[in-house]
Every structure is written in C-alpha cells, then in structure tokens.
Protein backbone atom coordinates (compact mmCIF):
# COMPACT_ATOMS: atom_id res chain seq x y z
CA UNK A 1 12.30 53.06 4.12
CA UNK A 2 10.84 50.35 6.71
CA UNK A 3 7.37 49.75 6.70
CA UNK A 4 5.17 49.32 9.36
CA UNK A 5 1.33 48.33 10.38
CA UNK A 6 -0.18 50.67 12.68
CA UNK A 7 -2.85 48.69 15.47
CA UNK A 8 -5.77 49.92 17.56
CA UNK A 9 -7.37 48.74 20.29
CA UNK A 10 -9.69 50.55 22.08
CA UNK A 11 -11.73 48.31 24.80
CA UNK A 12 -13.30 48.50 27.78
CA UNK A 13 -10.30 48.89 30.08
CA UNK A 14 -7.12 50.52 27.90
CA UNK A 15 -6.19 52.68 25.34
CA UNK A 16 -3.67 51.05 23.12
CA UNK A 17 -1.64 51.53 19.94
CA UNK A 18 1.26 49.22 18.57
CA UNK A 19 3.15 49.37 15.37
CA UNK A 20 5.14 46.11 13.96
CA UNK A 21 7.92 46.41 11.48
CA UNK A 22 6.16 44.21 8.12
CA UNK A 23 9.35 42.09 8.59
CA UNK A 24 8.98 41.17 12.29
CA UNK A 25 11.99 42.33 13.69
CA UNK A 26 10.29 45.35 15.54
CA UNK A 27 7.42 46.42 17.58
CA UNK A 28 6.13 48.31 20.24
CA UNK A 29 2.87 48.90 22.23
CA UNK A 30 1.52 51.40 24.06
CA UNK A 31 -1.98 52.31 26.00
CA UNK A 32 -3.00 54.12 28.90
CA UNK A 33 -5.80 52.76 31.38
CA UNK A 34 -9.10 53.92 31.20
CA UNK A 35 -9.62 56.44 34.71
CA UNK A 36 -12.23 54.82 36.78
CA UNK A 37 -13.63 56.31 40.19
CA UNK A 38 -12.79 55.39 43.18
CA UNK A 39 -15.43 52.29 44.33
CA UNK A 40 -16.27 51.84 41.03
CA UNK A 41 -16.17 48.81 38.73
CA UNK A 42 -15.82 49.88 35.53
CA UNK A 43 -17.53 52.45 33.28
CA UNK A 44 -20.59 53.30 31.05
CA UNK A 45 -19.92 53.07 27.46
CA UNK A 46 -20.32 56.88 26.95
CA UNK A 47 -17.33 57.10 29.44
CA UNK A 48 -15.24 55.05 28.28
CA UNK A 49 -15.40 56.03 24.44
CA UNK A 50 -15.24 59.51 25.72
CA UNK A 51 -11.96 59.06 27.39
CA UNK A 52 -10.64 56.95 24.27
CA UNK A 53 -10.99 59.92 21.73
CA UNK A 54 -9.19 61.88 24.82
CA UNK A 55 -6.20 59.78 25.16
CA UNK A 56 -5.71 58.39 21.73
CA UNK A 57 -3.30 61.63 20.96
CA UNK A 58 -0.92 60.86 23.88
CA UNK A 59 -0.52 57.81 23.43
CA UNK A 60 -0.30 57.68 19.72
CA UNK A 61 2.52 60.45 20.40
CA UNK A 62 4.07 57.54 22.62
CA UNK A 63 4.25 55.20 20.21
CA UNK A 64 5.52 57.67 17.08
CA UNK A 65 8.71 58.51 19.46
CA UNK A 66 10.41 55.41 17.49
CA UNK A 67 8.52 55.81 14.25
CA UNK A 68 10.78 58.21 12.38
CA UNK A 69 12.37 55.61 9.99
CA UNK A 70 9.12 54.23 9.04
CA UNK A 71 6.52 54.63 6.58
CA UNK A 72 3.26 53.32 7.29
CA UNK A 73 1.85 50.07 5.26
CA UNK A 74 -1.35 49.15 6.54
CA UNK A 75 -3.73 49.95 9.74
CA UNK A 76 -5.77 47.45 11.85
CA UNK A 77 -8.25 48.07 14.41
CA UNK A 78 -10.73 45.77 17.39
CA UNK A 79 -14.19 46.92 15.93
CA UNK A 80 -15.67 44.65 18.38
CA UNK A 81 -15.39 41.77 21.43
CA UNK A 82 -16.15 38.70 19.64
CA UNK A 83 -16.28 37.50 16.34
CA UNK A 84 -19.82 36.61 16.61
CA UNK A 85 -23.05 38.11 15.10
CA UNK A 86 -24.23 41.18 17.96
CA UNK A 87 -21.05 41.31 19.18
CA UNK A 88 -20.55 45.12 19.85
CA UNK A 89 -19.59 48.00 22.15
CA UNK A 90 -19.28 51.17 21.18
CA UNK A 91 -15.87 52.07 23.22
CA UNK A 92 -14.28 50.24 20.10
CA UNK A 93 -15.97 52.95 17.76
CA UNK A 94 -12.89 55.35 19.09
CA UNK A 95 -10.60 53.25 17.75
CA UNK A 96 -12.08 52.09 14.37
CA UNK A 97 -12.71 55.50 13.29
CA UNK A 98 -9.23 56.50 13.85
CA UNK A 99 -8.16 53.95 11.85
CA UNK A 100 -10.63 54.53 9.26
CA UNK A 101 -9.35 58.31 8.99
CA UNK A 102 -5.93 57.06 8.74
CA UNK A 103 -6.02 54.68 5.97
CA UNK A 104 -8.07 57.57 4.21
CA UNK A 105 -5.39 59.57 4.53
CA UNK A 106 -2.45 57.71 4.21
CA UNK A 107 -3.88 55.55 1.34
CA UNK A 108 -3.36 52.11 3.06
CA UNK A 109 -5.46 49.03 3.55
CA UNK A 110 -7.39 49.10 7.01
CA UNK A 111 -8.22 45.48 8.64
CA UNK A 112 -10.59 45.21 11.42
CA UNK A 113 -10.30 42.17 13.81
CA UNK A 114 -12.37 41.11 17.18
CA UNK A 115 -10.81 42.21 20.22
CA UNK A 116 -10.87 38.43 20.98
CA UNK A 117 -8.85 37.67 18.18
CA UNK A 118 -6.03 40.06 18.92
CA UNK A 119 -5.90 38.60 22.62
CA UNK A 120 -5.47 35.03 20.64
CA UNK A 121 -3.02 36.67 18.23
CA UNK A 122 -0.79 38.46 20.52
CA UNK A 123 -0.57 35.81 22.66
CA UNK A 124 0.65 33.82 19.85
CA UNK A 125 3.27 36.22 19.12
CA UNK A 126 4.82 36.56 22.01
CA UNK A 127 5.27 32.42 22.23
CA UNK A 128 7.28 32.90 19.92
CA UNK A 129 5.83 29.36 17.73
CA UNK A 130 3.81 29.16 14.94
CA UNK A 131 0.47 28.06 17.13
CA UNK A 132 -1.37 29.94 15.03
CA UNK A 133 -1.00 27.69 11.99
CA UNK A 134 -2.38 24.62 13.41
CA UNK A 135 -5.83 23.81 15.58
CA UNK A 136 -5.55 25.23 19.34
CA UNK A 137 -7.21 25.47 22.18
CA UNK A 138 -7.55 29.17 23.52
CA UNK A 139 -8.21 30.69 26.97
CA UNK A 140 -9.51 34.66 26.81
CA UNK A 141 -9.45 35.21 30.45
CA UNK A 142 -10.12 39.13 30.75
CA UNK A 143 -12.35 41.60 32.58
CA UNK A 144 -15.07 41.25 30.46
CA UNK A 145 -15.12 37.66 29.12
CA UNK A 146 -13.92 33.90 30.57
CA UNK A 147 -14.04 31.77 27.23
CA UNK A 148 -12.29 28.74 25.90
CA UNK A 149 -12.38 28.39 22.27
CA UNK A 150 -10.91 26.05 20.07
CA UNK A 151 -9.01 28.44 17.19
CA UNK A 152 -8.75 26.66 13.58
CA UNK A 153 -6.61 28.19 10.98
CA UNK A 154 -8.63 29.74 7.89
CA UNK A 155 -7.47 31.24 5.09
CA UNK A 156 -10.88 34.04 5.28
CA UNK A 157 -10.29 35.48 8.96
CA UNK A 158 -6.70 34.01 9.93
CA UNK A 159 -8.28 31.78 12.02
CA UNK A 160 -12.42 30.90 13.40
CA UNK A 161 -12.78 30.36 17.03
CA UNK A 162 -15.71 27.86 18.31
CA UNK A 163 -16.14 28.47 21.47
CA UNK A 164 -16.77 25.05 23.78
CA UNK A 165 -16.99 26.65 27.06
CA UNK A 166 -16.31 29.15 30.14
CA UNK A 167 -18.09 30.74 32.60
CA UNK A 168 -22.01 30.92 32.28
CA UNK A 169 -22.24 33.92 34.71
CA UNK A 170 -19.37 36.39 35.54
CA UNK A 171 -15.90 36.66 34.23
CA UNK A 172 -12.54 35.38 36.05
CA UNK A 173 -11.48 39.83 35.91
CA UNK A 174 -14.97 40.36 37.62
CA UNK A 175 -14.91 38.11 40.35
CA UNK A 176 -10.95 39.33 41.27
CA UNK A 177 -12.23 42.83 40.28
CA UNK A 178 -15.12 42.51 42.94
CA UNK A 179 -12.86 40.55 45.52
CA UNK A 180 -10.09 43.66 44.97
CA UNK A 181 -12.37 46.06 44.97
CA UNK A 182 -14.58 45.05 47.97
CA UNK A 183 -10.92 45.07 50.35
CA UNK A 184 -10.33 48.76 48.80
CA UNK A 185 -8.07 47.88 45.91
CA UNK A 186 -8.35 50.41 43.03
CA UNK A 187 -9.90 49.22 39.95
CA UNK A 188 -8.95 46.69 37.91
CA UNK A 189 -7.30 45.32 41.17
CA UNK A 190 -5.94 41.34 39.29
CA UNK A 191 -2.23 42.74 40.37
CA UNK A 192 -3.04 43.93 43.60
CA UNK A 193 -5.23 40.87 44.42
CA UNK A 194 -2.30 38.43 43.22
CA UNK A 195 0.33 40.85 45.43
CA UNK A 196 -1.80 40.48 48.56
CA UNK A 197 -1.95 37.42 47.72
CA UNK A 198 1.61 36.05 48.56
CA UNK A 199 2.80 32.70 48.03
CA UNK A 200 -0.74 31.68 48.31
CA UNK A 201 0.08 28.93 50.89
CA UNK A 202 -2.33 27.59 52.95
CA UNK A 203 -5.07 28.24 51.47
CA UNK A 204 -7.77 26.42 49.50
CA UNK A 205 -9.61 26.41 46.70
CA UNK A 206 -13.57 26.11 46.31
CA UNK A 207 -13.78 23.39 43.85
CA UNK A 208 -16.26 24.62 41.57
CA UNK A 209 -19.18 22.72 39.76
CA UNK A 210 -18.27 22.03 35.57
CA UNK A 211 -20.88 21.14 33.53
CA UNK A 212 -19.36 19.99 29.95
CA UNK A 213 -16.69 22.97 29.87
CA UNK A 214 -18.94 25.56 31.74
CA UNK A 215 -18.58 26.74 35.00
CA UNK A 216 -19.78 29.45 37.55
CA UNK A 217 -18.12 31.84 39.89
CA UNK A 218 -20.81 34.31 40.74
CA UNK A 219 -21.50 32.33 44.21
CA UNK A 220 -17.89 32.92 44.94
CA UNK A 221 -18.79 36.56 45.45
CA UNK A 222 -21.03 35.88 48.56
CA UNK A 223 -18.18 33.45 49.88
CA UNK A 224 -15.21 36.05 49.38
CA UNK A 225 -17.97 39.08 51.25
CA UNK A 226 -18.37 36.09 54.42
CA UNK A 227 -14.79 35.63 54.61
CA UNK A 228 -14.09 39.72 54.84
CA UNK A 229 -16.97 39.89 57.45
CA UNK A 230 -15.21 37.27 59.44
CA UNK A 231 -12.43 39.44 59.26
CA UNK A 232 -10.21 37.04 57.54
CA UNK A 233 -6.79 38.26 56.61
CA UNK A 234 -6.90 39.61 52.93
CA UNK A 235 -3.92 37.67 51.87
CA UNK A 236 -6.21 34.37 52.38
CA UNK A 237 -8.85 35.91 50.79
CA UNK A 238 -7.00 36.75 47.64
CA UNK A 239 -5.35 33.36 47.62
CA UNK A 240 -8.97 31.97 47.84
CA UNK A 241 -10.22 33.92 44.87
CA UNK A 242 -6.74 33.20 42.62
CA UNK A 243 -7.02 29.35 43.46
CA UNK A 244 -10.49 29.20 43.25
CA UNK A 245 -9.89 30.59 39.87
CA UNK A 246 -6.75 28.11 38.49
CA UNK A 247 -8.66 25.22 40.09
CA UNK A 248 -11.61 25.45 37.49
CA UNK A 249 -9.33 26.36 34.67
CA UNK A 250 -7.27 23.58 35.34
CA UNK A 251 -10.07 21.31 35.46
CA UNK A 252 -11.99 22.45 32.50
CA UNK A 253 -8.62 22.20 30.12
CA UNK A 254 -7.83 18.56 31.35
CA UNK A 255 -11.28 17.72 30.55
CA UNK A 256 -11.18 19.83 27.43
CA UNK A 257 -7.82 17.90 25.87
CA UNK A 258 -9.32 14.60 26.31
CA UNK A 259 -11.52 15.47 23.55
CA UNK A 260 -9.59 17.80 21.76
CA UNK A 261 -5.47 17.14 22.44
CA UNK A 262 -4.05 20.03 20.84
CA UNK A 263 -1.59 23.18 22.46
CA UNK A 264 -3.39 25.23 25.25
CA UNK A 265 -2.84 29.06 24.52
CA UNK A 266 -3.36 31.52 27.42
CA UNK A 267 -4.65 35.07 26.54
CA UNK A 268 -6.31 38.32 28.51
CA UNK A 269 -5.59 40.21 31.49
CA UNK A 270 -6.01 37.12 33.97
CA UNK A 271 -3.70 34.91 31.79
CA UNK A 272 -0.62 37.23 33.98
CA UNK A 273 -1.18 36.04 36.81
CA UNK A 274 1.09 34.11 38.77
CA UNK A 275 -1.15 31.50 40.53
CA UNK A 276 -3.01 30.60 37.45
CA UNK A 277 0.76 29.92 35.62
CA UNK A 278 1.91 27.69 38.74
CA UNK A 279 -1.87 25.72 38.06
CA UNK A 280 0.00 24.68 34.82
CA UNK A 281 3.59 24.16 35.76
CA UNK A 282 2.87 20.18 35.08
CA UNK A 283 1.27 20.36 32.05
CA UNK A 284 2.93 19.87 28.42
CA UNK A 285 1.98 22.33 25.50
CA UNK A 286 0.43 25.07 27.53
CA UNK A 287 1.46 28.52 26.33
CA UNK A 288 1.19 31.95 27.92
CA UNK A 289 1.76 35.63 26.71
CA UNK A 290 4.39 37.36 27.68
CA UNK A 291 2.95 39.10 30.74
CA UNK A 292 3.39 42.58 28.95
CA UNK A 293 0.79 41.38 26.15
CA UNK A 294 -1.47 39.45 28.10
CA UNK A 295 -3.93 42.77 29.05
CA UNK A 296 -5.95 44.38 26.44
CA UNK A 297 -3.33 45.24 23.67
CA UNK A 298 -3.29 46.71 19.89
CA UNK A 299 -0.11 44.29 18.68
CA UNK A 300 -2.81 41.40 18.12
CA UNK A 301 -5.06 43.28 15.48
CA UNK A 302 -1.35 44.51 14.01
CA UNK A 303 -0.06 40.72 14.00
CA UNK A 304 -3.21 39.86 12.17
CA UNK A 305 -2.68 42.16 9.58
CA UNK A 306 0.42 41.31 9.13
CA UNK A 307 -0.48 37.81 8.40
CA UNK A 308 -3.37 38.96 5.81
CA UNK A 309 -0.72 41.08 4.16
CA UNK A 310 1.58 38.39 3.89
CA UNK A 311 -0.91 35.46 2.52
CA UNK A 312 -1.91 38.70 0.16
CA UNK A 313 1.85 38.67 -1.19
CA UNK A 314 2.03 35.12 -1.93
C-alpha cells in the first residue's frame, strides 16, 4: 500500500487540501476560494473560519477521488501566518482542528507549520532544486503579507526565516486588490488586474522610496483613485499598479544580494504574475512557483512533513 501525507491550509483567502505520495512521485492539491461580497475586500475572521468548516468536506472529497490506493502516513496543517511569537488568525483554527481529529483517528503524527513556511516550501517544490537545503532569500508576496526573508536550513523547523524587509504599510495583494476592486473587478482581482493589464507597454512605474529593504505602497492608492478620476484607460492603470509593484521588488532584491548573494525564491499569490516574472527575466538564480502553487496552498505544510519524516528515518 502507498503512503501518503495529508496537508491543510486554511487562510484568509482559500480552502485547500493536498496529499503527497511519502516517495515524491505523486501529489495533488485542491481548495476552493473563500466567497466574498461584491465591493468587498476581504472578510472578518468569523466569516472566513465559518466558510472553512463549510467547504472543507467538498473539497477534501476532491482530493480523496485519487486516494484509493493509499493509506495515510502523517497529517500537516498552517496553524498560523508567520513563524513569529503573536502570529495568529483564527481562520487557520478550521484547518488545525481537522487535522488534529484526523491524526486522532487515524493514529498518525500531525505537524503544524506557518502558512509562511508552506508558501516558502511549495515554492521550493515546484523548482524542482534542492533550495531548501542551503541559505535563500525568500519573497512571500500574498494578500495579506509583502516580506523578504532570508530562509536558513535547520534541523528543528526545516528551515528559520529572518525577515530583512518588505513593505512597512500595505501588502503588494492589497494595493492590486484595491486597484481591481476600485475599477469593479471581483475580489481578489491580481488576475484580472494583470489581464487588463496587457502587454503593459507604455506605461510607467512610480519609483518608490526604499529605506534598507523596506518600502511603501499605501500612497499608490491615492495615485491609482487620481488616475480613474481622470478617466484614464484601466489597462494603464493596471500596468501602473503591476510595474509599480516589480519596480520596488526588483530594486529591493538587487540591493538585498549585495549583502546577501544567495538564490532568490518567489512565493504567494503575487509571485504569478506575469509582469513581476518579466522584472526578473535578467537576473541569474531567481526562482518562481509553478503558477498553480504560487496562491495560498496545503502542498507546502505536506512537503514539510515530508521532510521531518524523512530526517526522522535517518
């Protein structure tokens, strides 16, 4: 019988289960947005852990479709954003305490990872190189958080992030989410913002101010809201926003491997998006997920485990 490691993720934005075979060859994810109304940008945490434990059946049905051959052999689970002390939200409370009940019941080890981590992890994964195994630096560009860390293998955790920079205001997902939103896109609007976008020629970025590696893009909002009240076309304005965004990630990395010249791995929802890969065409040992594991995903927290289980074996 194969064996398998079940994952959970349950954020802010997505449902999502994976399973990975223990011996690599195999694995599948599967989630379900979060519903959020019309106009709106995003949810209260009641919500949102309401509609987990509502969806979690489905799409753990999903998933089981192409589980028949396999026993399960260990479960993991986000318990919460960061791996920092505070770091919580109780949206990933849905997920742990499946995973909890499962390893109960099934008599297997459960391993709980930050949400950040599995971002890192999957993203690693699906470069298909052993970046994990070596120092790093690591972009989580998401909804919720615009961080680069540098990740440094440790036998404890996998690996311990250090964060060096990012944005000291809103995320790189809010300020799209808010430019998308504001022309009527639904919410979260990063693929409609980088289709209306285009080509994306013509138009320029706002070079942004960086102090050390930290940056803001909250005054970007009031400059995206003048350009729609001009009545610019929304193509330029969602270039503006994507360019504006690449520009100070760009910048911030260059700086960043001056001091520390390792591998740049890309991570999160924002990590997909075409203008911000282009940014990088010209640069050696950047990495990106695979666009289909970029957005919140459970394979990173089943990755990890699969790694503990491993160094466990040894």
């Amino acid at each position: 019988m194969n064996k398998f490691i079940l994952g959970i993720d349950t954020s802010n934005y997505r449902t999502s289960c994976a399973f990975l075979a223990c011996d690599g060859s195999f694995w599948k994810s599967c989630g379900r947005y979060l519903e959020v109304p019309e106009n709106s940008l995003g949810l209260r945490q009641s919500e949102a852990l309401f509609q987990h434990v509502r969806q979690l059946p489905a799409v753990l049905k999903e998933l089981a479709a192409d589980l028949r051959d396999y026993e399960i052999e260990a479960v993991a689970c986000s318990d919460r954003p960061r791996d920092a002390e505070g770091s919580y939200m109780p949206c990933f409370l849905a997920g742990k305490s499946l995973g909890e009940g499962l390893g109960e019941l099934y008599k297997t080890p459960v391993y709980n990872f930050s949400h950040q981590h599995g971002h890192i992890a999957a993203a690693a994964f699906s470069a298909d190189v052993e970046l994990l195994e070596r120092p790093l630096l690591a972009w989580h560009l998401s909804g919720g958080t615009t961080e680069l860390v540098l990740a440094e293998p440790d036998p404890e955790c996998e690996f311990r992030v250090t964060v060096l920079g990012g944005t000291e205001d809103i995320s790189a997902g809010q300020l799209i989410d808010r430019a998308g939103v504001a022309l009527g896109m639904p919410f979260p609007a990063g693929a409609h913002v980088e289709a209306a976008a285009g080509g994306t020629e013509g138009t320029e970025a706002f070079r942004v101010k960086i102090r050390g590696y930290d940056f803001s893009l909250s005054g970007m909002e009031n400059k995206f809201l003048a350009m729609i009240e001009d009545g610019r076309p929304r193509e330029d304005i969602c270039a503006f926003v994507l360019k504006t965004v690449a520009d100070a990630v760009l910048r911030v990395t260059k700086k960043a491997r001056k001091e520390y010249p390792f591998p740049v791995l890309f991570s999160g929802g924002v990590a997909a998006n075409s203008v911000l890969r282009r940014a990088f065409q010209n640069e050696n040992d950047v990495f990106f997920a695979e666009k289909a594991l970029c957005g919140d995903n459970a394979l990173g927290a089943a990755v990890l485990a699969s790694r503990s289980l491993r160094r466990k074996q040894k």
